[in-house]
Protein backbone atom coordinates (compact mmCIF):
# COMPACT_ATOMS: atom_id res chain seq x y z
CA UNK A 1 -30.35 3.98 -5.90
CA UNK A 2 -29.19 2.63 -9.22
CA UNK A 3 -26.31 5.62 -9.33
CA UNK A 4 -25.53 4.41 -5.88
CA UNK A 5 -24.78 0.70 -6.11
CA UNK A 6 -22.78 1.68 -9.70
CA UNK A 7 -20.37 4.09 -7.50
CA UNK A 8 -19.92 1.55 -4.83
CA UNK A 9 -19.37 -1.34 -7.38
CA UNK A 10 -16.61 1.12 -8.83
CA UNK A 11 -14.94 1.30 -5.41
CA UNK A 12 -15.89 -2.03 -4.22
CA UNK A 13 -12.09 -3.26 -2.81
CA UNK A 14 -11.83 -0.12 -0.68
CA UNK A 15 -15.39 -0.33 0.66
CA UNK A 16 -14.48 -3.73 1.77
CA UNK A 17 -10.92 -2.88 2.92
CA UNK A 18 -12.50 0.09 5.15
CA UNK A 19 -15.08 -2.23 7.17
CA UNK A 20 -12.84 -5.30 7.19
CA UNK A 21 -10.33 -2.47 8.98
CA UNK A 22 -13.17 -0.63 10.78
CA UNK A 23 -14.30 -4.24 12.34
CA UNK A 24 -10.82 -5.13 12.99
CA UNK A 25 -10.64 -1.49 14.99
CA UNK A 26 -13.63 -1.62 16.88
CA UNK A 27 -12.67 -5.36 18.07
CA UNK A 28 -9.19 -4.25 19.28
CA UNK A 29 -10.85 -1.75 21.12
CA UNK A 30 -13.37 -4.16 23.21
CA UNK A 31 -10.38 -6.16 24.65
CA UNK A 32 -7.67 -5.34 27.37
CA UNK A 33 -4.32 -4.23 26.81
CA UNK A 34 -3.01 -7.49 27.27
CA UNK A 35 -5.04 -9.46 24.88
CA UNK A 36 -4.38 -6.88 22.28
CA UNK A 37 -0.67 -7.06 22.47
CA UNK A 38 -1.42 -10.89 22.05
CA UNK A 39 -3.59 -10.31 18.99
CA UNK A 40 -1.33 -7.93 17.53
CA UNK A 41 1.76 -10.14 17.75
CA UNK A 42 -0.39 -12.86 16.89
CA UNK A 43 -1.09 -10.89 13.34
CA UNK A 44 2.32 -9.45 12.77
CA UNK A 45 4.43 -9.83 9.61
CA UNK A 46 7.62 -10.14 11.94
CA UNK A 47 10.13 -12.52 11.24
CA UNK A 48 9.45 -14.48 13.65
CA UNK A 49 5.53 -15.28 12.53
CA UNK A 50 7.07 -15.71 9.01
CA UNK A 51 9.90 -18.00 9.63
CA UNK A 52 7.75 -20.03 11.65
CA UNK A 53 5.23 -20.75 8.67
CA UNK A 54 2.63 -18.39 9.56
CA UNK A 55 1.44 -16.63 6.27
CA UNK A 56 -1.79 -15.70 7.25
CA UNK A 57 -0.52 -12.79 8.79
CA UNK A 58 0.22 -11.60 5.22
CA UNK A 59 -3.31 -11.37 4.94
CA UNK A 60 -4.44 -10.09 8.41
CA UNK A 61 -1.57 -7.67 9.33
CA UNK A 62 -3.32 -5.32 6.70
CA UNK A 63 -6.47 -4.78 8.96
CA UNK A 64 -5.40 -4.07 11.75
CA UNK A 65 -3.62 -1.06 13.79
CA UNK A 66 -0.92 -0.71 16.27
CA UNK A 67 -0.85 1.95 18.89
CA UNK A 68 -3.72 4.68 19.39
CA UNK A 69 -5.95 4.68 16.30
CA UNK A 70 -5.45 7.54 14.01
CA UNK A 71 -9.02 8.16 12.29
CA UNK A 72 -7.87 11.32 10.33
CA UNK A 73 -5.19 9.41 8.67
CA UNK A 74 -7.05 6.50 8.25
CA UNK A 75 -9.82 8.66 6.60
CA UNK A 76 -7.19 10.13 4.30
CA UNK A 77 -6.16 6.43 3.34
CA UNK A 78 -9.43 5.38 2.28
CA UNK A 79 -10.17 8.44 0.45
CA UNK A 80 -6.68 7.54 -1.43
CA UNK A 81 -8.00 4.43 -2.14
CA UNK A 82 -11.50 5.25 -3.26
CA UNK A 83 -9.73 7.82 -5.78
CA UNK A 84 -7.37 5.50 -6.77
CA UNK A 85 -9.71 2.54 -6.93
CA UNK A 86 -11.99 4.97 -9.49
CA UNK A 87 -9.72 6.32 -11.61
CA UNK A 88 -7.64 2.79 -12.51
CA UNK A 89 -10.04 0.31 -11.92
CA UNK A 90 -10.16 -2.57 -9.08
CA UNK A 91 -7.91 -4.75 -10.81
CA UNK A 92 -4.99 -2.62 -11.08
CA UNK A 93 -6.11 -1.03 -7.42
CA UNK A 94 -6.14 -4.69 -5.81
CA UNK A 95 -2.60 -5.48 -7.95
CA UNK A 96 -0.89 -2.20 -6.42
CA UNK A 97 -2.61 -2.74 -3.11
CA UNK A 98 -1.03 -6.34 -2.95
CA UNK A 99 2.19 -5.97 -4.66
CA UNK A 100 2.98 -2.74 -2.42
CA UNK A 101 2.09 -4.52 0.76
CA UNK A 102 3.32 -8.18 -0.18
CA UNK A 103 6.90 -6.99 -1.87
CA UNK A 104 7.52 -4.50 1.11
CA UNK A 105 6.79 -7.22 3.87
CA UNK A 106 8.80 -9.84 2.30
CA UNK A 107 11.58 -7.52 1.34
CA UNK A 108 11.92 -5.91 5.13
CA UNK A 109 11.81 -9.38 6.38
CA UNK A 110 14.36 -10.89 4.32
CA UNK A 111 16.47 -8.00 5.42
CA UNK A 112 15.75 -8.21 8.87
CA UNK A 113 16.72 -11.94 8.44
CA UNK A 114 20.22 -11.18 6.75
CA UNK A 115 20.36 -8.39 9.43
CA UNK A 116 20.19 -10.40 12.79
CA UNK A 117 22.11 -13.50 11.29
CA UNK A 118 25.36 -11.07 11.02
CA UNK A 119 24.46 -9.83 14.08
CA UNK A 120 24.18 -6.58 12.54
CA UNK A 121 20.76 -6.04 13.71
CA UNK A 122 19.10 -6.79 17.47
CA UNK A 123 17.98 -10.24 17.70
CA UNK A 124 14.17 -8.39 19.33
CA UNK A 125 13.89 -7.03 16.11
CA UNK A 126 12.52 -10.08 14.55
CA UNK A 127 9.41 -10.05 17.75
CA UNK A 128 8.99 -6.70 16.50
CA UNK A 129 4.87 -6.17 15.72
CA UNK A 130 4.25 -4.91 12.16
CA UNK A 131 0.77 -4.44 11.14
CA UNK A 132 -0.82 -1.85 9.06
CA UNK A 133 -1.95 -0.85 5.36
CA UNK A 134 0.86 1.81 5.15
CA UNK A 135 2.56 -0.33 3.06
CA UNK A 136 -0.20 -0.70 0.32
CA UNK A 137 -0.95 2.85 0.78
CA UNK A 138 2.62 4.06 -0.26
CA UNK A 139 2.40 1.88 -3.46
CA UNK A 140 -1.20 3.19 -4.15
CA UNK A 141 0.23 6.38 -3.86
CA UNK A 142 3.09 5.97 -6.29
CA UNK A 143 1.26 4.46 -8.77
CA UNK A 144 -1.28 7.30 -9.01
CA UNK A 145 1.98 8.98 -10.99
CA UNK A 146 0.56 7.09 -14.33
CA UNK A 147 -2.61 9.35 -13.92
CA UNK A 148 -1.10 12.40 -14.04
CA UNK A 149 -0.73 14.97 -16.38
CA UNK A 150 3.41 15.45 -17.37
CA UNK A 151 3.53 17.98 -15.84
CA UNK A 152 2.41 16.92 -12.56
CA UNK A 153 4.35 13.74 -12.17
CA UNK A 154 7.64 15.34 -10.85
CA UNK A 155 5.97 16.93 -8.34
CA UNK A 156 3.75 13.95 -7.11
CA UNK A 157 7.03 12.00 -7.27
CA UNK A 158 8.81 14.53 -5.09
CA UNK A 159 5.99 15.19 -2.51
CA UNK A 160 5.85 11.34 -1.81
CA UNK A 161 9.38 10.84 -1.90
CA UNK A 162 9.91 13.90 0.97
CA UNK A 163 6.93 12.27 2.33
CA UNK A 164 8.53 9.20 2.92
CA UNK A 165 12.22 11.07 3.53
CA UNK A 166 10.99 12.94 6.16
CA UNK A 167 9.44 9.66 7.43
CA UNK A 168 12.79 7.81 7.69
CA UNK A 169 14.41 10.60 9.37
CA UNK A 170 12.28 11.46 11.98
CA UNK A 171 11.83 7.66 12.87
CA UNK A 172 14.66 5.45 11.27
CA UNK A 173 13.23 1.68 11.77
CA UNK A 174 12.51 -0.96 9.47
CA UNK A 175 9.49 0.09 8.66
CA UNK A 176 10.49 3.32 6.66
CA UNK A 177 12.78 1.12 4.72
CA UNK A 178 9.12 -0.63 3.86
CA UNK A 179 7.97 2.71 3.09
CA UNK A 180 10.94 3.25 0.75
CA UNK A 181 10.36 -0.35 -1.11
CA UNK A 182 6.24 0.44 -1.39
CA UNK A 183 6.94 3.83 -3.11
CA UNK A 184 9.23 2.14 -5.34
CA UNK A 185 7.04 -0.93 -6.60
CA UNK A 186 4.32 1.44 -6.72
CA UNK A 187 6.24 3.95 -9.22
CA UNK A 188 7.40 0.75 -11.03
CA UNK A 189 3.82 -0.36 -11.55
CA UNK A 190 2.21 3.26 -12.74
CA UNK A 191 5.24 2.95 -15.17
CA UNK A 192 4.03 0.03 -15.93
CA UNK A 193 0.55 0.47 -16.26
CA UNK A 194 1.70 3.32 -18.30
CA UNK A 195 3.06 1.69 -21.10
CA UNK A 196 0.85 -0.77 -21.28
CA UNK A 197 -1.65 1.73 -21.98
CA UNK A 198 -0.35 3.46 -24.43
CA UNK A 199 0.81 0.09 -26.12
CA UNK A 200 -3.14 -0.69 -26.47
CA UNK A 201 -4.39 2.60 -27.85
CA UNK A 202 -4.93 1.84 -31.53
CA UNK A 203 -3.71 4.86 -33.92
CA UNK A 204 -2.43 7.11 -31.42
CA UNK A 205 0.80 8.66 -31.85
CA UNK A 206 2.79 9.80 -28.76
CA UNK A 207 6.05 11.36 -28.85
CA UNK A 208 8.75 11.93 -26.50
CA UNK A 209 7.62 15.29 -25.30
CA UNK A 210 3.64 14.62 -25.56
CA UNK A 211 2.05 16.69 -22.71
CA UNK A 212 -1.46 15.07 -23.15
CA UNK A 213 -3.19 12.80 -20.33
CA UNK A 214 -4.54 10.11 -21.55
CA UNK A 215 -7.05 8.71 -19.93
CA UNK A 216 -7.72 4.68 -20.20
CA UNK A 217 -11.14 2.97 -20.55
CA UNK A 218 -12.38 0.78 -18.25
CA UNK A 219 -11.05 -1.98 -20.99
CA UNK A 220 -7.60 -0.29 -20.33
CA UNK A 221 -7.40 -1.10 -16.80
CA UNK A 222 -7.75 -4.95 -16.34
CA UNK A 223 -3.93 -5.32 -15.81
């Protein structure tokens, strides 16, 4: 029991974030089609929610899903999380969690904004419903490059950035450019987190073309 409780303290943001979600699921799934759409819109990080004051949706976009639900991929998320959530800590998890989500929403909205005020972009765009944790998930993702070994950080790099490619291309919308931005902040942070790592580990030498992973401490990860 004791080993229990200590591995769901260690993951306790995701555990949360999966039956905030799960809830959130399961309620969109009691009403009609109509309500939904209503709730959805209601919860949306469009422009038009922003502009109008409505920040909540910030907060409650994150829970909840558009479309058919996807349990496979939303399985693969929280695993993602959990890992990601173990290996660096809940602070640093919940920091790349809202940073990727936050910085992505605000930066597709202010360039929806820019967008539709050249009329450059449709004006439905800013009605358009955006919820979802794919944001945060992209930014988990590319922060996960810090915990790496050398040699494996190209290659995570790559897969997520085809990932996300491949993404874009098959769908071009706004929301791929969100993918794009998430991926970014959350390479930005690992680099960060990086760094800040090595800057606290107390005689330790590390060169330029040091291969070794190293590993931080649960003191290591409060960033």
């Amino acid at each position: 029991m004791y080993r229990l409780l200590a591995f769901a303290l260690r993951i306790r943001v995701t555990l949360v974030y999966c039956a905030l979600a799960a809830a959130g699921i399961v309620a969109l799934g009691q009403i009609g089609p109509h309500d939904r759409w209503h709730v959805l819109h209601a919860a949306s990080t469009n422009l038009h929610n922003l502009t109008d004051g409505h920040l909540a949706t910030l907060v409650t976009s994150v829970f909840l899903t558009e479309g058919r639900v996807n349990w496979s991929w939303l399985a693969a998320v929280a695993l993602l999380f959990a890992v990601a959530e173990w290996i660096s800590g809940w602070h640093r998890f919940l920091l790349t969690f809202s940073a990727g989500h936050l910085g992505a929403t605000v930066s597709v909205a202010a360039g929806l904004l820019i967008g539709i005020h050249n009329d450059w972009l449709a004006d439905s765009l800013a009605m358009a419903v955006d919820v979802g944790v794919s944001y945060a998930a992209a930014a988990v993702a590319g922060s996960m490059i810090r915990y790496l070994p050398m040699p494996w950080r190209a290659g995570w790099a790559a897969l997520w950035i085809g990932v996300v490619t491949i993404s874009g291309v098959s769908d071009p919308s706004f929301t791929a450019v969100g993918h794009a931005i998430a991926l970014t902040i959350g390479f930005g942070l690992g680099a960060v987190y990086l760094r800040r790592d090595v800057s606290t580990l107390p005689h330790k030498a590390i060169d330029g073309t040091s291969t070794e992973w190293v590993q931080p401490g649960p003191q290591l990860s409060t960033l």
